[in-house]
PDB file of N, CA and C in Angstrom:
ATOM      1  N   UNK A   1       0.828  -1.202   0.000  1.00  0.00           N
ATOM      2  CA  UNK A   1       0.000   0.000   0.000  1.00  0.00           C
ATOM      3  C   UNK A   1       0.869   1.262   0.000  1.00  0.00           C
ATOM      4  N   UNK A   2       1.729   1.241   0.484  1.00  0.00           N
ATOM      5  CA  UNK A   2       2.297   2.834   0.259  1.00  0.00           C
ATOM      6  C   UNK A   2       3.367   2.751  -0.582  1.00  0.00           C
ATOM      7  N   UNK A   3       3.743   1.941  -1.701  1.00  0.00           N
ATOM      8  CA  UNK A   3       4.031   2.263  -2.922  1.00  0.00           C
ATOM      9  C   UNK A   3       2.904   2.922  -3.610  1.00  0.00           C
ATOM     10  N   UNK A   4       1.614   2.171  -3.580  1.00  0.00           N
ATOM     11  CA  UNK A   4       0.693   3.122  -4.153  1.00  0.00           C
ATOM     12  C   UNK A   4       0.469   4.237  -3.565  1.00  0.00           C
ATOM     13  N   UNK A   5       0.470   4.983  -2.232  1.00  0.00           N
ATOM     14  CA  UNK A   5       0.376   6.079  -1.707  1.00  0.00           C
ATOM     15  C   UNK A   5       1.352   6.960  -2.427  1.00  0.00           C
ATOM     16  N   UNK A   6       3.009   6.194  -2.726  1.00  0.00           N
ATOM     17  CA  UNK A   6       4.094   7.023  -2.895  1.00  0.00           C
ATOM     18  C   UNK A   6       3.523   7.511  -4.325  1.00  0.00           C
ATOM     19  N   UNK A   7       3.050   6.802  -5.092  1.00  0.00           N
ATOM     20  CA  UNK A   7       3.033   6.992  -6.483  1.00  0.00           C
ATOM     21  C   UNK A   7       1.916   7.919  -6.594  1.00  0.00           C
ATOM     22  N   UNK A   8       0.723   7.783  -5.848  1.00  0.00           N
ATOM     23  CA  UNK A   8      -0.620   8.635  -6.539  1.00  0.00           C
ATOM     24  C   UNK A   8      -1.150   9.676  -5.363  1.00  0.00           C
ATOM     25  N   UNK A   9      -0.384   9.128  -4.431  1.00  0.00           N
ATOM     26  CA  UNK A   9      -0.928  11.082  -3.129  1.00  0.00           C
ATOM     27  C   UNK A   9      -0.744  11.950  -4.365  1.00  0.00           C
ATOM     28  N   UNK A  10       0.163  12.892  -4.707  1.00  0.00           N
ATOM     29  CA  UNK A  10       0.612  14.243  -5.605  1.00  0.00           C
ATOM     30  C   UNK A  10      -0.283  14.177  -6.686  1.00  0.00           C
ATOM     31  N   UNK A  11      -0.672  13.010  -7.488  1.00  0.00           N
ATOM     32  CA  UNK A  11      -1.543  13.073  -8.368  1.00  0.00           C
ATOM     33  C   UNK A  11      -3.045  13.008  -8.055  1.00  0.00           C
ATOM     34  N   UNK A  12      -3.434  12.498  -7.376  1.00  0.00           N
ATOM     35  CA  UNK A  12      -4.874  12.627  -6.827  1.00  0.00           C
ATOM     36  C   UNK A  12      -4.941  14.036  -6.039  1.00  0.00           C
ATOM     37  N   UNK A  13      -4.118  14.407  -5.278  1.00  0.00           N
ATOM     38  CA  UNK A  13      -4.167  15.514  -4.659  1.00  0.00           C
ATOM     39  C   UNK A  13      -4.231  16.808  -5.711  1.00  0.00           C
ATOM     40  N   UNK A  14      -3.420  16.418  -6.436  1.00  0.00           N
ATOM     41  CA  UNK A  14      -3.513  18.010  -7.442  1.00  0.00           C
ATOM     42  C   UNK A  14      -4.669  17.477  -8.381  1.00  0.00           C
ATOM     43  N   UNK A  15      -4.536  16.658  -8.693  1.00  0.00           N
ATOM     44  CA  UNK A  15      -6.480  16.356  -9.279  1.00  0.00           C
ATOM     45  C   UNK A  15      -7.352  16.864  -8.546  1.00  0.00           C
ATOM     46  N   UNK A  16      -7.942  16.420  -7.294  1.00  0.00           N
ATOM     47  CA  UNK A  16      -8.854  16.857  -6.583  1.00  0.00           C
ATOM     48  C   UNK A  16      -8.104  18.058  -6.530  1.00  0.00           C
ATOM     49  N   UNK A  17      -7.615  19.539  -6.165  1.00  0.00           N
ATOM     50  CA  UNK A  17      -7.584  20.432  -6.243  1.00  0.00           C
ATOM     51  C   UNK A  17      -7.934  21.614  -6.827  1.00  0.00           C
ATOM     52  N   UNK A  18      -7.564  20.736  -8.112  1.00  0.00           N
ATOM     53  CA  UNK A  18      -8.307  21.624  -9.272  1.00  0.00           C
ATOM     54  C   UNK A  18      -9.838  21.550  -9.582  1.00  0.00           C
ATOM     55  N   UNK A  19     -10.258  20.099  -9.159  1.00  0.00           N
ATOM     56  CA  UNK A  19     -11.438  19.957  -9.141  1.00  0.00           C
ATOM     57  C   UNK A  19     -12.218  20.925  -8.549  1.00  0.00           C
ATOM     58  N   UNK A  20     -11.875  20.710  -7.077  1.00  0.00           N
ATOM     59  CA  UNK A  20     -12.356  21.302  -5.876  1.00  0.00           C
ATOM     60  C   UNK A  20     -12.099  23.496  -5.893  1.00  0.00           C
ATOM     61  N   UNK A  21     -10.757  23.383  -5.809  1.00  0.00           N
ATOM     62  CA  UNK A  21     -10.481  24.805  -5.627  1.00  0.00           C
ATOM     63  C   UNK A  21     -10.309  24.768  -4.327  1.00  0.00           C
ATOM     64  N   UNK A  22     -10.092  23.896  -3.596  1.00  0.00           N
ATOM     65  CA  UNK A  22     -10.111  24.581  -2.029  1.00  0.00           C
ATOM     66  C   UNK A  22      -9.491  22.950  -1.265  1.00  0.00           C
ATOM     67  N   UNK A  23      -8.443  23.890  -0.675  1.00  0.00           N
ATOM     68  CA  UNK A  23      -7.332  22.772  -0.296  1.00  0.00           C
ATOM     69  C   UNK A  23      -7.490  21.698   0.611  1.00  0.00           C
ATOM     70  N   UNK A  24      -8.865  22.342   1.950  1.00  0.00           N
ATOM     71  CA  UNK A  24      -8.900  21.191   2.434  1.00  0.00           C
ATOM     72  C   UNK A  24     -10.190  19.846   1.737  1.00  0.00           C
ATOM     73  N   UNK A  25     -11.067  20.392   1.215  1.00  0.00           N
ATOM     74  CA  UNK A  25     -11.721  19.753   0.566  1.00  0.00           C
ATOM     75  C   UNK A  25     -10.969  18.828  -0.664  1.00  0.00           C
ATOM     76  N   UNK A  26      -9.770  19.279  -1.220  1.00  0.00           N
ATOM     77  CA  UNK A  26      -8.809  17.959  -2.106  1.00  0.00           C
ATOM     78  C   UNK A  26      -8.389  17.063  -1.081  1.00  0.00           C
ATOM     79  N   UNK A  27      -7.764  17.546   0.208  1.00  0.00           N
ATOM     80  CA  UNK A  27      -7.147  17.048   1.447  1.00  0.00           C
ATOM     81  C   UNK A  27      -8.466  16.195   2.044  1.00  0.00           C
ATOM     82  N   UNK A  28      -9.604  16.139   2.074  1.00  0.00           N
ATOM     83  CA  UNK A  28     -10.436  15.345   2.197  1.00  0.00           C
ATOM     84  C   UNK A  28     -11.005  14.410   1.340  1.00  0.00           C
ATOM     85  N   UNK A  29     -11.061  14.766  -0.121  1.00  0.00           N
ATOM     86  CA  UNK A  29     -11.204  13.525  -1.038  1.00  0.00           C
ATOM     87  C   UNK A  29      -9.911  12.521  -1.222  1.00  0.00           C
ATOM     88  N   UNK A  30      -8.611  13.200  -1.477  1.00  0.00           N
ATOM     89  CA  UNK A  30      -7.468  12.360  -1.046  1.00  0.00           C
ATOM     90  C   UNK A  30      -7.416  11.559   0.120  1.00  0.00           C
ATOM     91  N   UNK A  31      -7.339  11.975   1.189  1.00  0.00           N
ATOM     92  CA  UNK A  31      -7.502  10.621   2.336  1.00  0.00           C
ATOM     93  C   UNK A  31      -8.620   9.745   2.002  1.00  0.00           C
ATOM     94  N   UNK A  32     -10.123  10.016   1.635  1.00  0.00           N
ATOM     95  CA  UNK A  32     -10.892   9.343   0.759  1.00  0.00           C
ATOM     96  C   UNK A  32     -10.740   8.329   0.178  1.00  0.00           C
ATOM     97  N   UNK A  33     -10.120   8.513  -0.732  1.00  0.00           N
ATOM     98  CA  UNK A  33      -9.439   7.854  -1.885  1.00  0.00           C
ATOM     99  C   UNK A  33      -8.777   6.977  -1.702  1.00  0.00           C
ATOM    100  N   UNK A  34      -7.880   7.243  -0.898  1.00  0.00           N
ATOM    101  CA  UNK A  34      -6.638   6.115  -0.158  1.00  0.00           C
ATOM    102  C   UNK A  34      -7.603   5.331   0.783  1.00  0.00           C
ATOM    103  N   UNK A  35      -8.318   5.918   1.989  1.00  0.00           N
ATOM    104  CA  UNK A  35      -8.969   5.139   2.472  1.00  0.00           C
ATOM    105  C   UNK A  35     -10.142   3.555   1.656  1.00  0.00           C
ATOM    106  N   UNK A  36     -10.444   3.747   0.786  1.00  0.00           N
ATOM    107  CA  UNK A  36     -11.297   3.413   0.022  1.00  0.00           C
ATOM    108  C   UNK A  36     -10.317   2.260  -0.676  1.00  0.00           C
ATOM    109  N   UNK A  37      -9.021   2.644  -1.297  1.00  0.00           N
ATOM    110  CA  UNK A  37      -8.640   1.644  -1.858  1.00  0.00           C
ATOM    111  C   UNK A  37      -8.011   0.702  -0.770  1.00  0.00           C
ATOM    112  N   UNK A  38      -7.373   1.073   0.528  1.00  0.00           N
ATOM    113  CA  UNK A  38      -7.192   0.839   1.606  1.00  0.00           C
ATOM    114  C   UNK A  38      -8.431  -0.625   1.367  1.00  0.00           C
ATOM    115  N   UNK A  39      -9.356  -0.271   1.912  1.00  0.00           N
ATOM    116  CA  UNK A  39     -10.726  -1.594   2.046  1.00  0.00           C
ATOM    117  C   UNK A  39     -10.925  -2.079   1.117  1.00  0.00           C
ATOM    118  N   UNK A  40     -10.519  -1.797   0.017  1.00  0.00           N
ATOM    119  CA  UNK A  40     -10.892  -2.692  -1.485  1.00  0.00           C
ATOM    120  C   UNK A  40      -9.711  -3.456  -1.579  1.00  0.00           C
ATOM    121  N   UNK A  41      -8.425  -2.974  -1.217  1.00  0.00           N
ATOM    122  CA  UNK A  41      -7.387  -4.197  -1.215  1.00  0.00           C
ATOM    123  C   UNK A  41      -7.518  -5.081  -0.437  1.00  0.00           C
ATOM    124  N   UNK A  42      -8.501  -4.843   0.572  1.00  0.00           N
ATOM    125  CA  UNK A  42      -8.483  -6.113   1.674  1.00  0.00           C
ATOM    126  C   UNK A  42      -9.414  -7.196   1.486  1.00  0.00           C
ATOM    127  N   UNK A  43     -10.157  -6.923   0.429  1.00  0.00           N
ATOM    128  CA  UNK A  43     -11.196  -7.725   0.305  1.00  0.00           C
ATOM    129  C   UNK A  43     -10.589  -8.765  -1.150  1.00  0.00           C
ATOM    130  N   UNK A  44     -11.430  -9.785  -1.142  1.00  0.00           N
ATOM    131  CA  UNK A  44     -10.636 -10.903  -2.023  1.00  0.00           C
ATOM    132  C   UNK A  44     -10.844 -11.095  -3.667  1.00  0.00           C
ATOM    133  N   UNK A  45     -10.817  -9.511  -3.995  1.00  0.00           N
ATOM    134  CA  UNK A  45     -10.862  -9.267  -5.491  1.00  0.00           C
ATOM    135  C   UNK A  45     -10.245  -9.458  -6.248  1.00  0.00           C
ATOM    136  N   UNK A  46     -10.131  -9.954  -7.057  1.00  0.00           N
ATOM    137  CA  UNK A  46      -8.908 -10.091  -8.748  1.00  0.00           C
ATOM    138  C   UNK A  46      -8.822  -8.124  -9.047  1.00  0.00           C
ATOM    139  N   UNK A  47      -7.892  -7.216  -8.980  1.00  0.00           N
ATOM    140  CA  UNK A  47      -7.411  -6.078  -9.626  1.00  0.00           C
ATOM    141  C   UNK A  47      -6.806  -5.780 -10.744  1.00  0.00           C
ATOM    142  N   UNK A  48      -7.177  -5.642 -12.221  1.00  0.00           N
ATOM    143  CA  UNK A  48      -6.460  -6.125 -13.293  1.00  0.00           C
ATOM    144  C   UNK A  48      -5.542  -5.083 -13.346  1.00  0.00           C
ATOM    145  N   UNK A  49      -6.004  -3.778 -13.084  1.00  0.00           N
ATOM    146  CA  UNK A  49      -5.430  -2.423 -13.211  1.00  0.00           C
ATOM    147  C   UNK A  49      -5.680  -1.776 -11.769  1.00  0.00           C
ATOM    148  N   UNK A  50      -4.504  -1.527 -11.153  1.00  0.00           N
ATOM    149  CA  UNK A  50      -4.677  -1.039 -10.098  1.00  0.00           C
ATOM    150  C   UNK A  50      -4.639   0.813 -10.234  1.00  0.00           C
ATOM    151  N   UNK A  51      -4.110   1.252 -11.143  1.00  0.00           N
ATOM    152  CA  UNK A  51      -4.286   2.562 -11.828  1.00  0.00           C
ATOM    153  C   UNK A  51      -5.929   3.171 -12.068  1.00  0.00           C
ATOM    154  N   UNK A  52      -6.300   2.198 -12.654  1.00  0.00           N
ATOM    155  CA  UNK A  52      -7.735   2.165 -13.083  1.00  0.00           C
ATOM    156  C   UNK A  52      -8.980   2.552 -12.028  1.00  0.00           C
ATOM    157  N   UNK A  53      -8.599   1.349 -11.458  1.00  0.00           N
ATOM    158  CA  UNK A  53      -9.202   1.120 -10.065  1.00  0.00           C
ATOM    159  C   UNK A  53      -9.011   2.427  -9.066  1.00  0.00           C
ATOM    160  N   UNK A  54      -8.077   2.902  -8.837  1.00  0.00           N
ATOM    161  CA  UNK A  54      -7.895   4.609  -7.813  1.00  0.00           C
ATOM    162  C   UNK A  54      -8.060   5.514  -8.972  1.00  0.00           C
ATOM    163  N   UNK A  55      -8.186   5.811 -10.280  1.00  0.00           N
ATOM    164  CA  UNK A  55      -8.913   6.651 -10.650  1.00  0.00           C
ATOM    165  C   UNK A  55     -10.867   6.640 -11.083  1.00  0.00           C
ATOM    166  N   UNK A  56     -10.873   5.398 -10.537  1.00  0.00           N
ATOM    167  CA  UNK A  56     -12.574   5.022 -10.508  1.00  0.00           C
ATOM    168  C   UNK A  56     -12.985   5.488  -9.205  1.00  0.00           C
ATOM    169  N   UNK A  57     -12.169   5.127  -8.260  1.00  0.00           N
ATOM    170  CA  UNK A  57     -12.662   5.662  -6.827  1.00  0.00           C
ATOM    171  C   UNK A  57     -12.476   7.338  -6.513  1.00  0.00           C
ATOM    172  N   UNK A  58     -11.539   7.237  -7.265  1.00  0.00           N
ATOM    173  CA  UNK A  58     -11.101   9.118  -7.010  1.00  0.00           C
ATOM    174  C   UNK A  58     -12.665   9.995  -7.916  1.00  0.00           C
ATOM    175  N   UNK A  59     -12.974   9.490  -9.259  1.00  0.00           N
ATOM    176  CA  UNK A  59     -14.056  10.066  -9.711  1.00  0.00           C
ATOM    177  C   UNK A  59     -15.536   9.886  -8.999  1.00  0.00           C
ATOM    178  N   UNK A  60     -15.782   8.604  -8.502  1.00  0.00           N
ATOM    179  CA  UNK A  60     -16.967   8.096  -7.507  1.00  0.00           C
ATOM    180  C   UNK A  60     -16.720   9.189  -6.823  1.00  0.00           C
ATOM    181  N   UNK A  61     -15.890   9.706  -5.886  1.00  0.00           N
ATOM    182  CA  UNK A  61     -15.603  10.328  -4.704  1.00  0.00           C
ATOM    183  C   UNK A  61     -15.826  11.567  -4.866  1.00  0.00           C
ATOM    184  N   UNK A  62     -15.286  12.317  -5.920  1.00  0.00           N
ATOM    185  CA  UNK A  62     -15.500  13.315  -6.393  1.00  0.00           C
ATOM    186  C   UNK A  62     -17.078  14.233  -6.804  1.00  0.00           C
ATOM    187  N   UNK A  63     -17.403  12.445  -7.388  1.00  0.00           N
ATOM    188  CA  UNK A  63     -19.167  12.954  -7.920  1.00  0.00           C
ATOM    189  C   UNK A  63     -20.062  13.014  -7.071  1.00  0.00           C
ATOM    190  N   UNK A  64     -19.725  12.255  -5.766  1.00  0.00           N
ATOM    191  CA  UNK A  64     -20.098  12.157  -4.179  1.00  0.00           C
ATOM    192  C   UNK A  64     -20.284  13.656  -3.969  1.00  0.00           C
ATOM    193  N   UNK A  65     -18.802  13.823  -3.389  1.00  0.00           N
ATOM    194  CA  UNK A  65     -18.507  15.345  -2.885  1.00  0.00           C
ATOM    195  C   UNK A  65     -19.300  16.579  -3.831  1.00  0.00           C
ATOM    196  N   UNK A  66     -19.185  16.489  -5.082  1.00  0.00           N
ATOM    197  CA  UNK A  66     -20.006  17.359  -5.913  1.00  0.00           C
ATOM    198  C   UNK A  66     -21.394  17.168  -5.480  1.00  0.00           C
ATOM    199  N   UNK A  67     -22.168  16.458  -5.272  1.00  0.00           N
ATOM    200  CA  UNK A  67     -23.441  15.918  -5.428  1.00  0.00           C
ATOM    201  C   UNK A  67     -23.843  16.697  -3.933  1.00  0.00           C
ATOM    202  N   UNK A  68     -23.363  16.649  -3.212  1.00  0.00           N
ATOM    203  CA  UNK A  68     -23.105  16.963  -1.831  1.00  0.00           C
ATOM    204  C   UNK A  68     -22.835  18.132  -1.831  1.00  0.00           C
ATOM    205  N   UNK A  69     -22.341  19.057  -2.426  1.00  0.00           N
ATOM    206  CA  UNK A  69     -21.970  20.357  -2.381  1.00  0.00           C
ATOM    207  C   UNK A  69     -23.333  21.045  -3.274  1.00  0.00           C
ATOM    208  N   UNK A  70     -23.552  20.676  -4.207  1.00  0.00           N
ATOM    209  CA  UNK A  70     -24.978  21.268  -5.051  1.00  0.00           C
ATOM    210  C   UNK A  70     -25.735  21.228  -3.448  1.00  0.00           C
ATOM    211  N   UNK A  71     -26.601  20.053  -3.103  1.00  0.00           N
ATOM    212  CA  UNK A  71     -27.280  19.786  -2.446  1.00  0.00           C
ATOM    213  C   UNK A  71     -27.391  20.642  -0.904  1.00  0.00           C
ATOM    214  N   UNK A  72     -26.190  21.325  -0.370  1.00  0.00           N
ATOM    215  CA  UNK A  72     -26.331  22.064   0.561  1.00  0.00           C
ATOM    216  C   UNK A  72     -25.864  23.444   0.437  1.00  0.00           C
ATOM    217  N   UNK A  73     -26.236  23.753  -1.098  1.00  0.00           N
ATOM    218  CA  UNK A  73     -26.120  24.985  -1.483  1.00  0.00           C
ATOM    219  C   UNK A  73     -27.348  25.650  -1.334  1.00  0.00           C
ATOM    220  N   UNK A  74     -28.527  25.031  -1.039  1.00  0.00           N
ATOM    221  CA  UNK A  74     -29.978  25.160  -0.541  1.00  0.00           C
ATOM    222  C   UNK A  74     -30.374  25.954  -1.856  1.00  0.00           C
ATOM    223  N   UNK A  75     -30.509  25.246  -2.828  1.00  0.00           N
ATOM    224  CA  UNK A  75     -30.905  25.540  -4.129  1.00  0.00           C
ATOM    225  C   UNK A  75     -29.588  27.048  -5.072  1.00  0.00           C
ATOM    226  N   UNK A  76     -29.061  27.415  -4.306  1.00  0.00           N
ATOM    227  CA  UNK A  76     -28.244  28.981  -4.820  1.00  0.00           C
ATOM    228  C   UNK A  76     -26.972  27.561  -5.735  1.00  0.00           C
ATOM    229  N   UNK A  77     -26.930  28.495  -7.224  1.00  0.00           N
ATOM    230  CA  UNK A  77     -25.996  27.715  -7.758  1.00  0.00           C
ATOM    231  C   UNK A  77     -24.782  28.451  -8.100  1.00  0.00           C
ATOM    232  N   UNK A  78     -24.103  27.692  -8.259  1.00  0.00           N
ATOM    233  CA  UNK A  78     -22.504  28.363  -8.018  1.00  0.00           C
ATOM    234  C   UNK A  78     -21.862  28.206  -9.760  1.00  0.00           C
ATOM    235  N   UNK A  79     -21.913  28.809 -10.506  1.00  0.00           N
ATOM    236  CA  UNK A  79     -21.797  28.056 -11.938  1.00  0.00           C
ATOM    237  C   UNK A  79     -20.333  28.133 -12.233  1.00  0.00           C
ATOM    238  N   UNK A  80     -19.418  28.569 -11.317  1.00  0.00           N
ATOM    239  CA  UNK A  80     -18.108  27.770 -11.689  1.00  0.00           C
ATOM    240  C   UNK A  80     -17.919  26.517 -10.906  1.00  0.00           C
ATOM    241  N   UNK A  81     -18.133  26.204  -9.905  1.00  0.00           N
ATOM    242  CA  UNK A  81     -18.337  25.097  -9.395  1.00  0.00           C
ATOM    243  C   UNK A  81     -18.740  23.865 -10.500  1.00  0.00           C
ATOM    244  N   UNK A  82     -20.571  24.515 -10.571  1.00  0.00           N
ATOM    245  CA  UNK A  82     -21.095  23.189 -11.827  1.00  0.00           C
ATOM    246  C   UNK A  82     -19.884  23.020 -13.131  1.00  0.00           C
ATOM    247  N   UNK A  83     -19.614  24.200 -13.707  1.00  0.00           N
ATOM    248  CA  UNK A  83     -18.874  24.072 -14.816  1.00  0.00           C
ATOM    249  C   UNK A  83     -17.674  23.049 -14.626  1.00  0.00           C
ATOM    250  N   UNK A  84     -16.944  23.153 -13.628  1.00  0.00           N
ATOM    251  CA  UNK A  84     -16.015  22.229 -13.060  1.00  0.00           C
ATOM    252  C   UNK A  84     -15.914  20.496 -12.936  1.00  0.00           C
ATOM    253  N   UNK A  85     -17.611  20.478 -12.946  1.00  0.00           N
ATOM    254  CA  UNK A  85     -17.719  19.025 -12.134  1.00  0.00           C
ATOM    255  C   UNK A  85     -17.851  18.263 -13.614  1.00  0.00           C
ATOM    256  N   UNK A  86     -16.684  17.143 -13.632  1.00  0.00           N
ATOM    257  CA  UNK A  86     -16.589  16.895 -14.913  1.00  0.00           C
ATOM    258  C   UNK A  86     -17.286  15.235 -14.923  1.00  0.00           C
ATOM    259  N   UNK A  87     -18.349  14.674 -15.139  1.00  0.00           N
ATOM    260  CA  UNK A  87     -19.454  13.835 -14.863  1.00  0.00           C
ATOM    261  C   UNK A  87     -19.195  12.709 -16.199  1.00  0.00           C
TER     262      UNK A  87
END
């Protein structure tokens, strides 16, 4: 596991960043992310692409957090935000 940490923290992190715009919210989908593949390695799956696989969870996570951010915007929309959220 932390070969994959070594390799994809900086890249998921500056992904979610740009996504996001706001540092602790990347800093929260990143631990996310890791956490997540964290429990999916433990379970007794065949992984063909392990690349694949943390950028499937990083986008799930993302569309989460987006989905979640519309939703307690109490209807007011933010249209660089939406423009951002790449679906």
């Amino acid at each position: 596991m932390s070969n994959i940490y070594d390799k994809y923290f900086y890249k998921i992190y500056n992904w979610a960043l740009g996504k996001t715009r706001n540092k602790e919210d990347a800093e929260d989908i990143t631990s996310s992310v890791f956490v997540a593949i964290y429990e999916y390695l433990n379970k007794d799956i065949e992984i063909k692409s392990i690349e694949n696989l943390i950028w499937k969870i990083a986008h799930n996570i993302w569309n989460k957090k987006a989905k979640e951010y519309i939703l307690n915007k109490n209807n007011e929309i933010d249209i660089d935000f939406i423009e951002n959220i790449s679906l």
